[in-house]
N, C-alpha and C. Protein backbone atom coordinates (compact mmCIF):
# COMPACT_ATOMS: atom_id res chain seq x y z
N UNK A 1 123.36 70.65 127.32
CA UNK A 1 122.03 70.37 127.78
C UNK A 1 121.34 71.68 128.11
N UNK A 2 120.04 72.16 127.13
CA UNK A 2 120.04 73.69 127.53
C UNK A 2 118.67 73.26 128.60
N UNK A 3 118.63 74.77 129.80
CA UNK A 3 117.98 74.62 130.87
C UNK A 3 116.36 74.71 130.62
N UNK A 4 115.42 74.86 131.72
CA UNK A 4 114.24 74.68 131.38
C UNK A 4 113.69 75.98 130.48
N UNK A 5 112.68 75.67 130.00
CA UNK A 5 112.39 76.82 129.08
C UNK A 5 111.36 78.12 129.74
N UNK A 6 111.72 79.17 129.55
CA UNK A 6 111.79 80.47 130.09
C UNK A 6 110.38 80.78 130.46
N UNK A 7 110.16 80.96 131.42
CA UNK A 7 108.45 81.62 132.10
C UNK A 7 107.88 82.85 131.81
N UNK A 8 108.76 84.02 131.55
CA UNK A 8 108.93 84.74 130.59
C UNK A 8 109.33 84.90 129.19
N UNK A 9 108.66 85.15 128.30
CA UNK A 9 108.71 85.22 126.78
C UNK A 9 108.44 86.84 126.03
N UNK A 10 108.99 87.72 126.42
CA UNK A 10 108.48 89.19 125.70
C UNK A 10 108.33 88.81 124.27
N UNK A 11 107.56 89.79 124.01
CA UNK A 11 107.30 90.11 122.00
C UNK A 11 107.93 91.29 122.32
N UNK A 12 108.94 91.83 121.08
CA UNK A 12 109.15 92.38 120.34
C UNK A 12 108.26 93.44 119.47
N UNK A 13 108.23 94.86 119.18
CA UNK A 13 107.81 95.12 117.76
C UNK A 13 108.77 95.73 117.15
N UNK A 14 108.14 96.14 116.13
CA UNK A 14 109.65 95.89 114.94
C UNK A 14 110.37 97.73 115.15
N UNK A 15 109.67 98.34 115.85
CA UNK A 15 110.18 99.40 116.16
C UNK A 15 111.09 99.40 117.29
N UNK A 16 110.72 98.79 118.35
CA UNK A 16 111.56 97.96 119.41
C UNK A 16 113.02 97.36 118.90
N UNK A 17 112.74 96.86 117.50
CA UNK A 17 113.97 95.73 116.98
C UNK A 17 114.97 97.00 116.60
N UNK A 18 114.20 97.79 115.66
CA UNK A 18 114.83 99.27 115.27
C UNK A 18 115.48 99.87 116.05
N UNK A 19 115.05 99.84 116.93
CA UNK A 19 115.91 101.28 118.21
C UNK A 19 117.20 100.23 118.36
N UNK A 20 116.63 99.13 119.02
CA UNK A 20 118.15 98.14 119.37
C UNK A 20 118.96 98.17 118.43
N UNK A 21 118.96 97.83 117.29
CA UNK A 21 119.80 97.76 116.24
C UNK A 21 120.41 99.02 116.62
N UNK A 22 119.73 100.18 116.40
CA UNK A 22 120.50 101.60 116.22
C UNK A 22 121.34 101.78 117.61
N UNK A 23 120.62 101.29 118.60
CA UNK A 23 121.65 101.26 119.99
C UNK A 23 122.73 100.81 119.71
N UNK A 24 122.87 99.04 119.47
CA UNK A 24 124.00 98.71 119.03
C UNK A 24 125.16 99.02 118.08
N UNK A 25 124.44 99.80 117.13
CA UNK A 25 125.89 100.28 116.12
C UNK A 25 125.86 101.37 116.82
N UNK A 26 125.15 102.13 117.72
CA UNK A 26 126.01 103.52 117.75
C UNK A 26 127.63 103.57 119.10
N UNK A 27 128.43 104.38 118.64
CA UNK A 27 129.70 104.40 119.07
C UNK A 27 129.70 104.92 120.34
N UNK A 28 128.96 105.85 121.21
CA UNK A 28 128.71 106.43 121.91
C UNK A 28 127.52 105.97 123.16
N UNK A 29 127.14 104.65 122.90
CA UNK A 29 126.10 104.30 123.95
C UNK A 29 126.31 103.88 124.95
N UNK A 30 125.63 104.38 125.73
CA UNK A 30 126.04 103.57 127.46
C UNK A 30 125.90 102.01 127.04
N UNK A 31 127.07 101.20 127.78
CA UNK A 31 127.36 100.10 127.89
C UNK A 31 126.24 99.37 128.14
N UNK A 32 125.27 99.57 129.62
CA UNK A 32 124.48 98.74 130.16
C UNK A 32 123.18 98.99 128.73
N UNK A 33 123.15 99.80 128.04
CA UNK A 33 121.82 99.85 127.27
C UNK A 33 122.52 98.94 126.51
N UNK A 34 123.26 99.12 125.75
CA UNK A 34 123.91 98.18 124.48
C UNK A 34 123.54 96.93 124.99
N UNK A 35 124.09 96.28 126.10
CA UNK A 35 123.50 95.07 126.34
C UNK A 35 122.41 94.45 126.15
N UNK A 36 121.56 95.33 126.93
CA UNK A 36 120.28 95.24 127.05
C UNK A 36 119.60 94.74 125.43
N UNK A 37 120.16 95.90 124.71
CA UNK A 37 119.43 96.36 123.03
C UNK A 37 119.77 94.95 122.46
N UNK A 38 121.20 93.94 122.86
CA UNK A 38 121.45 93.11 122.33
C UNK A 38 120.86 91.82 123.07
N UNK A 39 120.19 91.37 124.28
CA UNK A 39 119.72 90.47 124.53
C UNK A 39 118.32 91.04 123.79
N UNK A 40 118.17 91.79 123.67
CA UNK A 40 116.61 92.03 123.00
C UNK A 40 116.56 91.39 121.59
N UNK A 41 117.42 91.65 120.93
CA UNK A 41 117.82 91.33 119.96
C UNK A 41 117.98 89.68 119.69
N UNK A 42 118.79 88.75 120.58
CA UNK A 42 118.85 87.97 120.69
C UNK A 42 117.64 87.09 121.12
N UNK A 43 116.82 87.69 122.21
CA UNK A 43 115.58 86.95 122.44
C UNK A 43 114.27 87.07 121.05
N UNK A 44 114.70 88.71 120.53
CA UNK A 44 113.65 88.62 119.17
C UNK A 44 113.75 87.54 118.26
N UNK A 45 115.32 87.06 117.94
CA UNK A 45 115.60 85.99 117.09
C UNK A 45 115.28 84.83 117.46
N UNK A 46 115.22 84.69 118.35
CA UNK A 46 114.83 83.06 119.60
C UNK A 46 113.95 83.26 120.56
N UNK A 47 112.88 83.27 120.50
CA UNK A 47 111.94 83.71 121.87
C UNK A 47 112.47 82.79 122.86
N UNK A 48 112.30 81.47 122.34
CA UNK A 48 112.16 79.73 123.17
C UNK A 48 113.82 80.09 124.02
N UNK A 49 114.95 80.36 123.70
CA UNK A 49 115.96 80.32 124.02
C UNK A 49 116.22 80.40 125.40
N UNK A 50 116.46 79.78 126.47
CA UNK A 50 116.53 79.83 127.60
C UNK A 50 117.75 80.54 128.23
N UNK A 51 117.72 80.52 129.32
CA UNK A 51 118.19 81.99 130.07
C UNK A 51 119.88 81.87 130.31
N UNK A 52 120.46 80.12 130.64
CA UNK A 52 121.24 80.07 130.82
C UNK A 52 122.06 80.01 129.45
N UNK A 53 121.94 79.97 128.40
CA UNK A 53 122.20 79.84 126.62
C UNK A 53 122.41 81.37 126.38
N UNK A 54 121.17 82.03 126.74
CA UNK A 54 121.42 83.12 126.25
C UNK A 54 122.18 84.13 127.15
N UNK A 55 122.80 84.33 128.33
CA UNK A 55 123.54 84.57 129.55
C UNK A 55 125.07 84.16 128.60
N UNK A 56 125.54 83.21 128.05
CA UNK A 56 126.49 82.24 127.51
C UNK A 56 126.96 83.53 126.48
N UNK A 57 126.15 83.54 125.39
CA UNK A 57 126.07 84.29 124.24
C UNK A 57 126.48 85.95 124.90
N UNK A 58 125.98 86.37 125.77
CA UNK A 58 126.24 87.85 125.85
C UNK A 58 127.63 87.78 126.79
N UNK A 59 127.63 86.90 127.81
CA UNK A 59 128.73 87.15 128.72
C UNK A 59 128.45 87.83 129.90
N UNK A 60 127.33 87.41 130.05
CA UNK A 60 126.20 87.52 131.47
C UNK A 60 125.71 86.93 132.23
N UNK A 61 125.43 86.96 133.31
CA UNK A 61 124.99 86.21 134.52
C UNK A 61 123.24 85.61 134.00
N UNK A 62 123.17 84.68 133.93
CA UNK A 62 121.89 83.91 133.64
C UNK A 62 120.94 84.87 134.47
N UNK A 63 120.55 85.05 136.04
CA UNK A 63 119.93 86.48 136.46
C UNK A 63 119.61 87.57 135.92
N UNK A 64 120.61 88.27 135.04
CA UNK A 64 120.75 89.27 134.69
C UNK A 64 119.12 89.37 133.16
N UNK A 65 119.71 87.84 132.73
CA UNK A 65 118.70 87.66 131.90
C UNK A 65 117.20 87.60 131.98
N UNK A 66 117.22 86.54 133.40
CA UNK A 66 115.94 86.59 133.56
C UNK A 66 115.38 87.65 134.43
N UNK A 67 116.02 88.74 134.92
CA UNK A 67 115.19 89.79 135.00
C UNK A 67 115.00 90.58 134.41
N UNK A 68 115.68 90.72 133.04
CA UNK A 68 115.02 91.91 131.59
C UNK A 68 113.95 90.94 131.37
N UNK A 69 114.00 89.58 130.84
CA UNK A 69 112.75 88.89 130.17
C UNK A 69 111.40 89.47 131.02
N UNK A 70 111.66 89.31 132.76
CA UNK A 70 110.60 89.68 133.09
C UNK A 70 109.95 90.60 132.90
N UNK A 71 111.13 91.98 133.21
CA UNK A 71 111.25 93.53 133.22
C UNK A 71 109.91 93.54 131.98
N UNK A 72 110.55 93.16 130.70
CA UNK A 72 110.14 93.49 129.53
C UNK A 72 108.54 92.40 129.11
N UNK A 73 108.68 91.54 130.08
CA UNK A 73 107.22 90.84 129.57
C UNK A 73 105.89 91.28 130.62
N UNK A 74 106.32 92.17 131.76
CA UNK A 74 105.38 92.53 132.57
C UNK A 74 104.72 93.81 132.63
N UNK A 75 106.07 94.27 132.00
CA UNK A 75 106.51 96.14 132.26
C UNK A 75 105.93 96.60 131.17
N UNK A 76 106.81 95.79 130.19
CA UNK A 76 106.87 97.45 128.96
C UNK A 76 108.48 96.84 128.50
N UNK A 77 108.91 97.33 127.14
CA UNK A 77 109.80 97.90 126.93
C UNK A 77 110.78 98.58 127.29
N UNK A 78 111.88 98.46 127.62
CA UNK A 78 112.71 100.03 128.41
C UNK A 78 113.95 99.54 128.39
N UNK A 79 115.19 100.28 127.46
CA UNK A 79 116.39 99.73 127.93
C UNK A 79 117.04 100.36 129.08
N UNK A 80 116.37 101.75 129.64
CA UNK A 80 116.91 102.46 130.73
C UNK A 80 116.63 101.82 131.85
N UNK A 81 116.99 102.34 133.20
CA UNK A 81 116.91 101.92 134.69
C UNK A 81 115.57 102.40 134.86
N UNK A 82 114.79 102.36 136.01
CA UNK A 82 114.02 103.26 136.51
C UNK A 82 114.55 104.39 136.78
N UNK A 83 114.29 105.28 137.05
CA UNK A 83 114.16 106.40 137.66
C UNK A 83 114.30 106.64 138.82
N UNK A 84 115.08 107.38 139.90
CA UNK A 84 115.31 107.00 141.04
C UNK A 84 116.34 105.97 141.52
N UNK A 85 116.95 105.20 141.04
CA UNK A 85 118.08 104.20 141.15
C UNK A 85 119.08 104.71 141.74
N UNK A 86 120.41 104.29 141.95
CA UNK A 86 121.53 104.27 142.32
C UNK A 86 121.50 105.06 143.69
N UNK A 87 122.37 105.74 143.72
CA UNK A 87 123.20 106.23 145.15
C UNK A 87 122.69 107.31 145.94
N UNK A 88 121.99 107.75 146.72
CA UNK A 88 121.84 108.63 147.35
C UNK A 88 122.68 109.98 148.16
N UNK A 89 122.13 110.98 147.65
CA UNK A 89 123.38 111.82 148.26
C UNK A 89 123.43 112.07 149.39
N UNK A 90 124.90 111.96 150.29
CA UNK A 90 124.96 111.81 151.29
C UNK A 90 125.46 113.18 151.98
N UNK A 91 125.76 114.27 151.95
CA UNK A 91 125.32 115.45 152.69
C UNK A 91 124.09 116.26 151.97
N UNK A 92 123.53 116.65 153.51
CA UNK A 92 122.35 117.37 153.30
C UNK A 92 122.23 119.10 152.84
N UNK A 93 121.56 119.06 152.45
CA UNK A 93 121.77 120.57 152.18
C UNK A 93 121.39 121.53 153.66
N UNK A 94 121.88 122.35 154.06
CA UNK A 94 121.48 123.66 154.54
C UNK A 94 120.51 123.43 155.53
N UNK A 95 120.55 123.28 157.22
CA UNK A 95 119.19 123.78 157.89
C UNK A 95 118.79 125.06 157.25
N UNK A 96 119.26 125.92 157.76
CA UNK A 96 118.82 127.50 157.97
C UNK A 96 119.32 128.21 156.82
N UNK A 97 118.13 128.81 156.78
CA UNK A 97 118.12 130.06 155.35
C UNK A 97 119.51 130.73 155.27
N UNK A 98 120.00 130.77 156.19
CA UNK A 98 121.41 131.82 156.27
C UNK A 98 122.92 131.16 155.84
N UNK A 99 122.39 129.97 155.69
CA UNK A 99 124.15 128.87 154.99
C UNK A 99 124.44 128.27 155.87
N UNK A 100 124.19 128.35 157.33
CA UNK A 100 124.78 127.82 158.72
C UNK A 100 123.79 126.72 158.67
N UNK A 101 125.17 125.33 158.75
CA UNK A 101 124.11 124.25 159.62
C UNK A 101 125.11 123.51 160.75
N UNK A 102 125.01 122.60 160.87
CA UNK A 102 125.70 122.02 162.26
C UNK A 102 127.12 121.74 161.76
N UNK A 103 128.15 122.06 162.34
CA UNK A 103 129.50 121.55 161.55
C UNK A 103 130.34 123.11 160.89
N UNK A 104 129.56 123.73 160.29
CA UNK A 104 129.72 124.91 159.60
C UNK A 104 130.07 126.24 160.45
N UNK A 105 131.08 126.71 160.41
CA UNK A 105 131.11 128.32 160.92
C UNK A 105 131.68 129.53 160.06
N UNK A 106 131.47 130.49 160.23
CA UNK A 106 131.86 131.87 159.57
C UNK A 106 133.57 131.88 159.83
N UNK A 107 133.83 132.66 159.23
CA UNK A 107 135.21 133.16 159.46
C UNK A 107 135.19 134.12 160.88
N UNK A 108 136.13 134.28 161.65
CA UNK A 108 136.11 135.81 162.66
C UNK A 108 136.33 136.83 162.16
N UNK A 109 135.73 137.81 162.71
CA UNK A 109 136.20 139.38 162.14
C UNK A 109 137.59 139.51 162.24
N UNK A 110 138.39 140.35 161.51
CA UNK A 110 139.61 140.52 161.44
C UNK A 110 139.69 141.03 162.94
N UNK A 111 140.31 141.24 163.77
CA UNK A 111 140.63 142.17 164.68
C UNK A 111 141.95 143.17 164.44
N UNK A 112 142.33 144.72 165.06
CA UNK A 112 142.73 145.11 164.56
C UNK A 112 144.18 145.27 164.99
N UNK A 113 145.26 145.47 164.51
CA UNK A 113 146.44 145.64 165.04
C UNK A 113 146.60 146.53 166.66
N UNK A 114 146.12 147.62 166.72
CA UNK A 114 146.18 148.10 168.02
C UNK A 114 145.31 147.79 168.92
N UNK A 115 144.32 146.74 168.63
CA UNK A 115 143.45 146.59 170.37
C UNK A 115 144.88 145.03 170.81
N UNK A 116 144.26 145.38 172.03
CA UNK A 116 145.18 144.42 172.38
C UNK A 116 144.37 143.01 172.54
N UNK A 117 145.36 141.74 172.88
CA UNK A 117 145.04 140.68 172.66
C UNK A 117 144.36 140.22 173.92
């Protein structure tokens, strides 16, 4: 019984279809684009195809689907992330011009064999 039919519908152009194709055969592509290139692919062949059918076919979370359909019917095109995504780095660089920040110290001067301790 396939689910209701999709609120999002992207078009395709055939240069769009091109790149995916070439995503998909190449040996070397990030995983998450390949996907992507191939639900594109899959929705070019079936616009009507609904989210939980086509989720089935790739081996993806029905979600996953309906937020490229949107991504791609609101946005634009794009098999990449935004920009800015993932993890933030978590030490800071440097207060002070000189390398010293809180936590951080120099080595001691050697001291020398005859002063005393």
């Amino acid at each position: 019984m396939p689910g209701p039919p999709p609120t999002y519908q992207p078009t395709f152009t055939p240069e769009q279809v091109a790149v995916c194709e070439q995503m998909v055969r190449r040996q070397s592509a990030p995983q998450a684009h390949v996907s992507r290139a191939r639900l594109a692919l899959v929705l070019h062949a079936n616009p009507a195809l609904d989210n939980v059918t086509a989720s089935r076919r790739l081996g993806k979370h029905a979600n996953w689907v309906r937020y490229w359909r949107r991504i791609w019917a609101t946005t634009g095109f794009r098999l990449t992330d935004r920009p800015g995504r993932g993890r933030k780095p978590t030490v800071s660089p440097p207060v002070g011009g000189d390398g010293q920040s809180l936590g951080l110290r120099t080595a001691q001067p050697a001291r020398r064999a005859n002063q005393p301790l």
